[in-house]
N, C-alpha and C. Protein backbone atom coordinates (compact mmCIF):
# COMPACT_ATOMS: atom_id res chain seq x y z
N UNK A 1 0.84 -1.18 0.00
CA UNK A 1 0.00 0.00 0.00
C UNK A 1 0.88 1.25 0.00
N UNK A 2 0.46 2.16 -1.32
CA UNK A 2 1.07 3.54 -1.16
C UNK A 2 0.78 3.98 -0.23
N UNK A 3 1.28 5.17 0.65
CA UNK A 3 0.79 6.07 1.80
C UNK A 3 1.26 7.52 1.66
N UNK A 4 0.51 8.23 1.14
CA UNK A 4 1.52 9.92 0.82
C UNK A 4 0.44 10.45 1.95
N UNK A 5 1.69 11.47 2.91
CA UNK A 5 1.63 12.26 3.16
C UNK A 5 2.37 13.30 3.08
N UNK A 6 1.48 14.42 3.91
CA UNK A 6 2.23 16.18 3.85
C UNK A 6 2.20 16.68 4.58
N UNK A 7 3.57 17.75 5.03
CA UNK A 7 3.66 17.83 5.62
C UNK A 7 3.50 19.26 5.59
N UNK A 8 3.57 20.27 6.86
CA UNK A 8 3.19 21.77 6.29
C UNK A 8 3.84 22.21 7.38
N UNK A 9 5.36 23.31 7.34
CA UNK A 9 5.56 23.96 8.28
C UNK A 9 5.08 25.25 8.14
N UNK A 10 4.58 25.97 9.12
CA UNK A 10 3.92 27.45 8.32
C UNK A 10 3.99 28.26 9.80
N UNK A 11 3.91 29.18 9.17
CA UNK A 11 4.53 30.39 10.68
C UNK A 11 5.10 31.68 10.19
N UNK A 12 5.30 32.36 11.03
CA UNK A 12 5.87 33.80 10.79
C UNK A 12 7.59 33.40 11.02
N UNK A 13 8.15 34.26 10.70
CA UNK A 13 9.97 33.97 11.15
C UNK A 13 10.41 32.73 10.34
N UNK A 14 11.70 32.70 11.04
CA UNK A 14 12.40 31.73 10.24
C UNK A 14 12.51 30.06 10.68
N UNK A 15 13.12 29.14 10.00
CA UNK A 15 12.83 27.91 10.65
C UNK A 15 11.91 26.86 9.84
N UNK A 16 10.63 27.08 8.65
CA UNK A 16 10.19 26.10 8.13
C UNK A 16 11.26 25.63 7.01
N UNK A 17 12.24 26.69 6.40
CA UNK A 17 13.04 26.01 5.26
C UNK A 17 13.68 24.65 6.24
N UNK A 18 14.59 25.61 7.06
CA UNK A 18 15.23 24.54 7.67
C UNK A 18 14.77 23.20 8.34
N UNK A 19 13.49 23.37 8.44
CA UNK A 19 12.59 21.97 9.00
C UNK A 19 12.72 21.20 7.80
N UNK A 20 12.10 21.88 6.86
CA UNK A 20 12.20 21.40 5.74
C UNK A 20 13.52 20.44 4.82
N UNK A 21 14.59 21.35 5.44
CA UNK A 21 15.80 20.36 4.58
C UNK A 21 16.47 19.58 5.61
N UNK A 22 15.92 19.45 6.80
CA UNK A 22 15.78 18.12 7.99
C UNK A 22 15.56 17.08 7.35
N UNK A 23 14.12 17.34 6.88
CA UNK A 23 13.76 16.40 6.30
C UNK A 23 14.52 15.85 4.82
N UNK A 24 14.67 16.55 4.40
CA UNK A 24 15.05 16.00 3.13
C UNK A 24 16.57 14.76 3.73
N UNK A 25 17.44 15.92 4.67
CA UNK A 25 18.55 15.12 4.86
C UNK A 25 18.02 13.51 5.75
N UNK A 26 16.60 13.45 6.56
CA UNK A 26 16.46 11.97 7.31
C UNK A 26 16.50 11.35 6.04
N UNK A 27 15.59 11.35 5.22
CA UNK A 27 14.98 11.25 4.05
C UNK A 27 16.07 10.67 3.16
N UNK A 28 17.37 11.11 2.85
CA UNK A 28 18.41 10.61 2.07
C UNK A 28 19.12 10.02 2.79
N UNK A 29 19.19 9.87 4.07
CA UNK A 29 19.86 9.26 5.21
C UNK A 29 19.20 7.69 5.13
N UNK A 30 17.49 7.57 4.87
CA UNK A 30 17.11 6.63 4.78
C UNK A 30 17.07 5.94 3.17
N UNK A 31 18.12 6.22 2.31
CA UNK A 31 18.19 5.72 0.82
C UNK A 31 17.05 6.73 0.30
N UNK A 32 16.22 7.19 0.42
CA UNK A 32 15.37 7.76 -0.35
C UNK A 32 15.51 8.64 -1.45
N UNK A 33 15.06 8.77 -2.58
CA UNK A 33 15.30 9.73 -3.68
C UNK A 33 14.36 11.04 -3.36
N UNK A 34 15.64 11.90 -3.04
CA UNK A 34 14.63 13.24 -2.59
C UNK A 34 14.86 14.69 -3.42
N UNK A 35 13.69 15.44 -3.43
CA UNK A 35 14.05 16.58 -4.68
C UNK A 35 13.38 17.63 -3.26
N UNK A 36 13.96 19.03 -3.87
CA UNK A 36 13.32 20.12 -3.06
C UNK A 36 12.91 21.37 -4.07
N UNK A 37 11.75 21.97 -4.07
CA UNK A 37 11.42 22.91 -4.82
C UNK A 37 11.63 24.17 -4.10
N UNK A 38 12.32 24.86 -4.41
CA UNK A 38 11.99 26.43 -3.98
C UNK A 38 11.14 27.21 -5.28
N UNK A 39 10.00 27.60 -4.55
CA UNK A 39 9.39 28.46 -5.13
C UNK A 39 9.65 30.08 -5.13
N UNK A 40 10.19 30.43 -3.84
CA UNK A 40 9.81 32.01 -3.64
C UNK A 40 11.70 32.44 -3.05
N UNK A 41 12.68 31.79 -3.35
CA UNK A 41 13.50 32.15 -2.16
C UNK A 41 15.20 32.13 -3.51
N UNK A 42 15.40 32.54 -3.23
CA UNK A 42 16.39 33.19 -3.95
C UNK A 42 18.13 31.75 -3.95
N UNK A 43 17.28 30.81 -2.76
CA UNK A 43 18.29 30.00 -2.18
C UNK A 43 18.41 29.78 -0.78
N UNK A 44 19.36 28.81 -0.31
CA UNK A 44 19.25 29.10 1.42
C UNK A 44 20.23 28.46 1.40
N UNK A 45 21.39 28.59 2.75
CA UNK A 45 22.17 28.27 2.93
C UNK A 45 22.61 26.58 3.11
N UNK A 46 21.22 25.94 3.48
CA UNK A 46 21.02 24.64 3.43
C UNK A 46 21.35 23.75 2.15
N UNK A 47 21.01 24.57 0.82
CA UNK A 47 20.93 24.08 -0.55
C UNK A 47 22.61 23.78 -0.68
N UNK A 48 23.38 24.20 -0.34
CA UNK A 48 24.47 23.25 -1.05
C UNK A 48 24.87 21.78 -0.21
N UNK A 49 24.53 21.86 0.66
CA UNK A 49 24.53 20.78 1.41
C UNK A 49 23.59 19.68 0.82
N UNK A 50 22.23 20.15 1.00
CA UNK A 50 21.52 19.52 0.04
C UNK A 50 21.91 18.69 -1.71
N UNK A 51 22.37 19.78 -2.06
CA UNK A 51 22.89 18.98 -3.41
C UNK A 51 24.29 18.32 -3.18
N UNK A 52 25.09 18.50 -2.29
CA UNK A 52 26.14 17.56 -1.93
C UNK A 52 25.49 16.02 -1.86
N UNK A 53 24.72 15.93 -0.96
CA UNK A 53 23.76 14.79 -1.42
C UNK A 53 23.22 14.26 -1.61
N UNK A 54 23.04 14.61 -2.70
CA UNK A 54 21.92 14.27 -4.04
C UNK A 54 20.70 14.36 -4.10
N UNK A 55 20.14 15.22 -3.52
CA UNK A 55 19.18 16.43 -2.99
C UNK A 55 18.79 17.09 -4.98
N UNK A 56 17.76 16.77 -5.43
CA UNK A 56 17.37 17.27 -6.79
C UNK A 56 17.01 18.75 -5.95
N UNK A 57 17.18 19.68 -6.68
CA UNK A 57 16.96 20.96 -6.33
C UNK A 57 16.59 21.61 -7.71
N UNK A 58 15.00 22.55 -7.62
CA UNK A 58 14.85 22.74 -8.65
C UNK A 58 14.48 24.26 -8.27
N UNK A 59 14.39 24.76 -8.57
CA UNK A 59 14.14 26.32 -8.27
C UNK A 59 13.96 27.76 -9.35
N UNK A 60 12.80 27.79 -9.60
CA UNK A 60 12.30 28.61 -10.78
C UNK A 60 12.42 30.33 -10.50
N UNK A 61 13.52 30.57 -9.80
CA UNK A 61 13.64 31.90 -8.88
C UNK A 61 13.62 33.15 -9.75
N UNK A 62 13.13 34.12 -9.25
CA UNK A 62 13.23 35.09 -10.00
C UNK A 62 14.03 35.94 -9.24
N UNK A 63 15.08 37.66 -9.83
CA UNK A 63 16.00 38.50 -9.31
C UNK A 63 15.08 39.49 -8.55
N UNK A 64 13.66 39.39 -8.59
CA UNK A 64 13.05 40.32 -7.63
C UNK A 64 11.96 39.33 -6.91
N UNK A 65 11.68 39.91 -5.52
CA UNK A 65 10.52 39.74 -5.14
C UNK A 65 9.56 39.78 -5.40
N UNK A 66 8.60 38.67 -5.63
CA UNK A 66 7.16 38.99 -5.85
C UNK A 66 6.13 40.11 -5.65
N UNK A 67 6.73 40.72 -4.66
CA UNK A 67 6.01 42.04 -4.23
C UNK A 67 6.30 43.17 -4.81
N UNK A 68 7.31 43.15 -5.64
CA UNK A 68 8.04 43.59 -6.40
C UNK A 68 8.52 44.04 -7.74
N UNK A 69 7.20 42.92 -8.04
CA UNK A 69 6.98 42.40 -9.80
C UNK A 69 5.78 43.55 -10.34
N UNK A 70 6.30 43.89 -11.52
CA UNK A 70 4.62 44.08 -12.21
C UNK A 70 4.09 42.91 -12.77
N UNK A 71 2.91 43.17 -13.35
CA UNK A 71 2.09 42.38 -13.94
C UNK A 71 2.78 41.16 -15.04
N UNK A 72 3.77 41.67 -15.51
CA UNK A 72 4.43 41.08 -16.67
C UNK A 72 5.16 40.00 -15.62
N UNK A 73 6.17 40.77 -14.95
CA UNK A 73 6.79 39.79 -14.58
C UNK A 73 6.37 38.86 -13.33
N UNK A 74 4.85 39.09 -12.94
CA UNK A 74 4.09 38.06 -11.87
C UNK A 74 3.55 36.95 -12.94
N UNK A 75 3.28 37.29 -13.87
CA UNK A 75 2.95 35.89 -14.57
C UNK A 75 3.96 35.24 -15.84
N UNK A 76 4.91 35.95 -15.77
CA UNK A 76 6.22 35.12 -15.77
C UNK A 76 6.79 33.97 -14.47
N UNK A 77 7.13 34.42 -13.21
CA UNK A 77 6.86 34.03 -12.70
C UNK A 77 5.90 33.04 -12.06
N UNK A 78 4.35 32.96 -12.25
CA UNK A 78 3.33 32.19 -12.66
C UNK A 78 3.99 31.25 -13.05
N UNK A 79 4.24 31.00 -14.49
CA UNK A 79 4.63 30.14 -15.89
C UNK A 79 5.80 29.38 -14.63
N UNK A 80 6.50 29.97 -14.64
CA UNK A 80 7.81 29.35 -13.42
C UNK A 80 7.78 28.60 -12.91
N UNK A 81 6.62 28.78 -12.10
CA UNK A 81 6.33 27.82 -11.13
C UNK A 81 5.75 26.61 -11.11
N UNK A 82 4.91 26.95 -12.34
CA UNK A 82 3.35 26.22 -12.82
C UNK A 82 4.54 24.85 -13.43
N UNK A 83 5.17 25.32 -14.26
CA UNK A 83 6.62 24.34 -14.72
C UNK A 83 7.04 23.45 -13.95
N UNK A 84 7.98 24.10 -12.85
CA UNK A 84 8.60 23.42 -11.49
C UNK A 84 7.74 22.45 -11.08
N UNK A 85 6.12 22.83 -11.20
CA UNK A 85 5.29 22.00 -9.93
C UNK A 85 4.86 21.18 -10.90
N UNK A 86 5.09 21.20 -12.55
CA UNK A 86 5.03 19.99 -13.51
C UNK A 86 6.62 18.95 -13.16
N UNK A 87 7.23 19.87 -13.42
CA UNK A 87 8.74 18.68 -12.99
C UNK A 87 8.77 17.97 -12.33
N UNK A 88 8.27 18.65 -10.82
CA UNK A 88 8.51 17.98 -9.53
C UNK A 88 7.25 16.83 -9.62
N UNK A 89 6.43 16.57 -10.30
CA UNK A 89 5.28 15.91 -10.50
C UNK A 89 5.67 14.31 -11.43
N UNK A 90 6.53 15.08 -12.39
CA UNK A 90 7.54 14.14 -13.16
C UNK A 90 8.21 13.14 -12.09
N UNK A 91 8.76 13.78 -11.53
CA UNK A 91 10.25 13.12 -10.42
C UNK A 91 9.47 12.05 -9.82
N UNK A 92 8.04 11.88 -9.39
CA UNK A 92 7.15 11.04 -9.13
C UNK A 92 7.65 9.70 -9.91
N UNK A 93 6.98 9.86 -11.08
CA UNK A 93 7.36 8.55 -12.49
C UNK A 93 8.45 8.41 -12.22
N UNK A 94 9.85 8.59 -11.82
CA UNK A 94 10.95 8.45 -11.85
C UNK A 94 11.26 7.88 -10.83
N UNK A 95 10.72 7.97 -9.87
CA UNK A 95 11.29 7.07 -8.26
C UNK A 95 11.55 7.93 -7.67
N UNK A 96 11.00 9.46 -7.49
CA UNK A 96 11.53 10.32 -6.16
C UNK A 96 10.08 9.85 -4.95
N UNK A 97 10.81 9.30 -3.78
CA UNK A 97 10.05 9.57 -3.27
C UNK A 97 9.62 10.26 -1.80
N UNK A 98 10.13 11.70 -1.94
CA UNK A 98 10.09 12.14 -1.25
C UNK A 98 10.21 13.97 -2.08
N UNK A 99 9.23 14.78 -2.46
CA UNK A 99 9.28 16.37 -2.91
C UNK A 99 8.67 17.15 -2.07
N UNK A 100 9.70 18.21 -1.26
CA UNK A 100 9.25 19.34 -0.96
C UNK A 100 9.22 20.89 -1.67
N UNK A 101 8.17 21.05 -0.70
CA UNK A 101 8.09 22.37 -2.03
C UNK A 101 7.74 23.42 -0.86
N UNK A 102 8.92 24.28 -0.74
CA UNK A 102 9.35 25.17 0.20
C UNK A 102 8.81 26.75 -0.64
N UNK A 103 7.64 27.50 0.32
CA UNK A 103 7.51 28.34 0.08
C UNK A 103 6.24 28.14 -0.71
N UNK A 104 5.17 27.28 -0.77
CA UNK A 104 4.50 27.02 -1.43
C UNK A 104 2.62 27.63 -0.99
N UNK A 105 2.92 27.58 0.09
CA UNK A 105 1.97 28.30 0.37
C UNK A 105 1.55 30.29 0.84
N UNK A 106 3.11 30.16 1.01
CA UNK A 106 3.65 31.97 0.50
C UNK A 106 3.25 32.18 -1.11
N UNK A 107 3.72 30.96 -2.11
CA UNK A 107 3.54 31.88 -3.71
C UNK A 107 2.18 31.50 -3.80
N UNK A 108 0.92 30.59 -2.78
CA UNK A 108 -0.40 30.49 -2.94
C UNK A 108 -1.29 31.95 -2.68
N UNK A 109 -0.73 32.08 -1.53
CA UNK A 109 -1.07 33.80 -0.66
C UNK A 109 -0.73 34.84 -1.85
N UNK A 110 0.22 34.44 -2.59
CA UNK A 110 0.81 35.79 -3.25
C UNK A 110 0.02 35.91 -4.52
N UNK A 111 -0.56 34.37 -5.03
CA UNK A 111 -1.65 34.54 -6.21
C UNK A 111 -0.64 34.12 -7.21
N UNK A 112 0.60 33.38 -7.03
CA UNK A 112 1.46 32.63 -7.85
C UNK A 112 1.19 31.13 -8.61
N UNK A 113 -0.20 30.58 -7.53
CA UNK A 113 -0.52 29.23 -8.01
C UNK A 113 -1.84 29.27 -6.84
N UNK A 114 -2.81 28.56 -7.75
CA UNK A 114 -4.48 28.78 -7.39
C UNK A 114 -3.99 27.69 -6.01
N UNK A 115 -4.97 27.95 -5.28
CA UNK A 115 -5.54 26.89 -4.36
C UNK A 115 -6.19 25.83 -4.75
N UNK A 116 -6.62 25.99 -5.84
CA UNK A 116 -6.51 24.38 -6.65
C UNK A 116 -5.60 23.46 -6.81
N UNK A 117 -4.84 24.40 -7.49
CA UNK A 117 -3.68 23.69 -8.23
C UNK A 117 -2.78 23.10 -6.90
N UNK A 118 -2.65 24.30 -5.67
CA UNK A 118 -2.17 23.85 -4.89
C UNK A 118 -3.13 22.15 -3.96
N UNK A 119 -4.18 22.15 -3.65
CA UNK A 119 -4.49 20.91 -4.09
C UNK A 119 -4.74 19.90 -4.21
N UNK A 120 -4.59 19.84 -5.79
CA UNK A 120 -4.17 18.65 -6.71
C UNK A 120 -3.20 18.33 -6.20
N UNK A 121 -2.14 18.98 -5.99
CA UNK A 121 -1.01 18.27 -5.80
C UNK A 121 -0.98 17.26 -4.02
């Protein structure tokens, strides 16, 4: 029997990335094939560690903040993401089993990806 769950760190301040790439590291600690999405974050200090090992890291980042964007470049951005959260969907068929997607309910709030779409997934 498959069993997916999710997990959701959410809060003000800092601390869900890093919960977040906890997990990823138990997660590869236990053989697992693990990918991490950043949606909204420019990077984190965790990510090279992460791809040291073998941590898929996919990250559709843009040079400004969302709050930051005009119209053009919020649904550029959009397209970005909408992509990433096709990839990371891919990595599925492939044997990942384990995708976080850091910042995902920040680019939901921000109107980056419907509450649908968020989800489906």
């Amino acid at each position: 029997m498959i069993r997916h769950c999710v997990h959701a760190y959410i809060g003000e301040g800092k601390g869900k990335s890093t919960a977040a790439a906890g997990l990823c590291l138990r997660a590869k600690g236990a053989g697992m094939n693990v990918a991490m999405v950043q949606l909204l974050k420019r990077g984190s200090s965790e990510n090279t560690m992460l791809r040291r090992l073998g941590v898929r890291m996919i990250a559709p980042v843009e040079q400004k903040f969302c709050w930051e964007m005009d119209e053009t470049e919020r649904a550029r951005a959009t397209d970005r993401i909408n992509e990433a959260i096709k990839r990371a969907q891919e990595l599925v068929n492939e044997g990942y089993e384990l995708i976080v997607f850091d910042e995902i309910l920040g680019a939901c709030e921000m109107g980056l990806i419907s509450q649908e779409r968020l989800i489906e997934l």
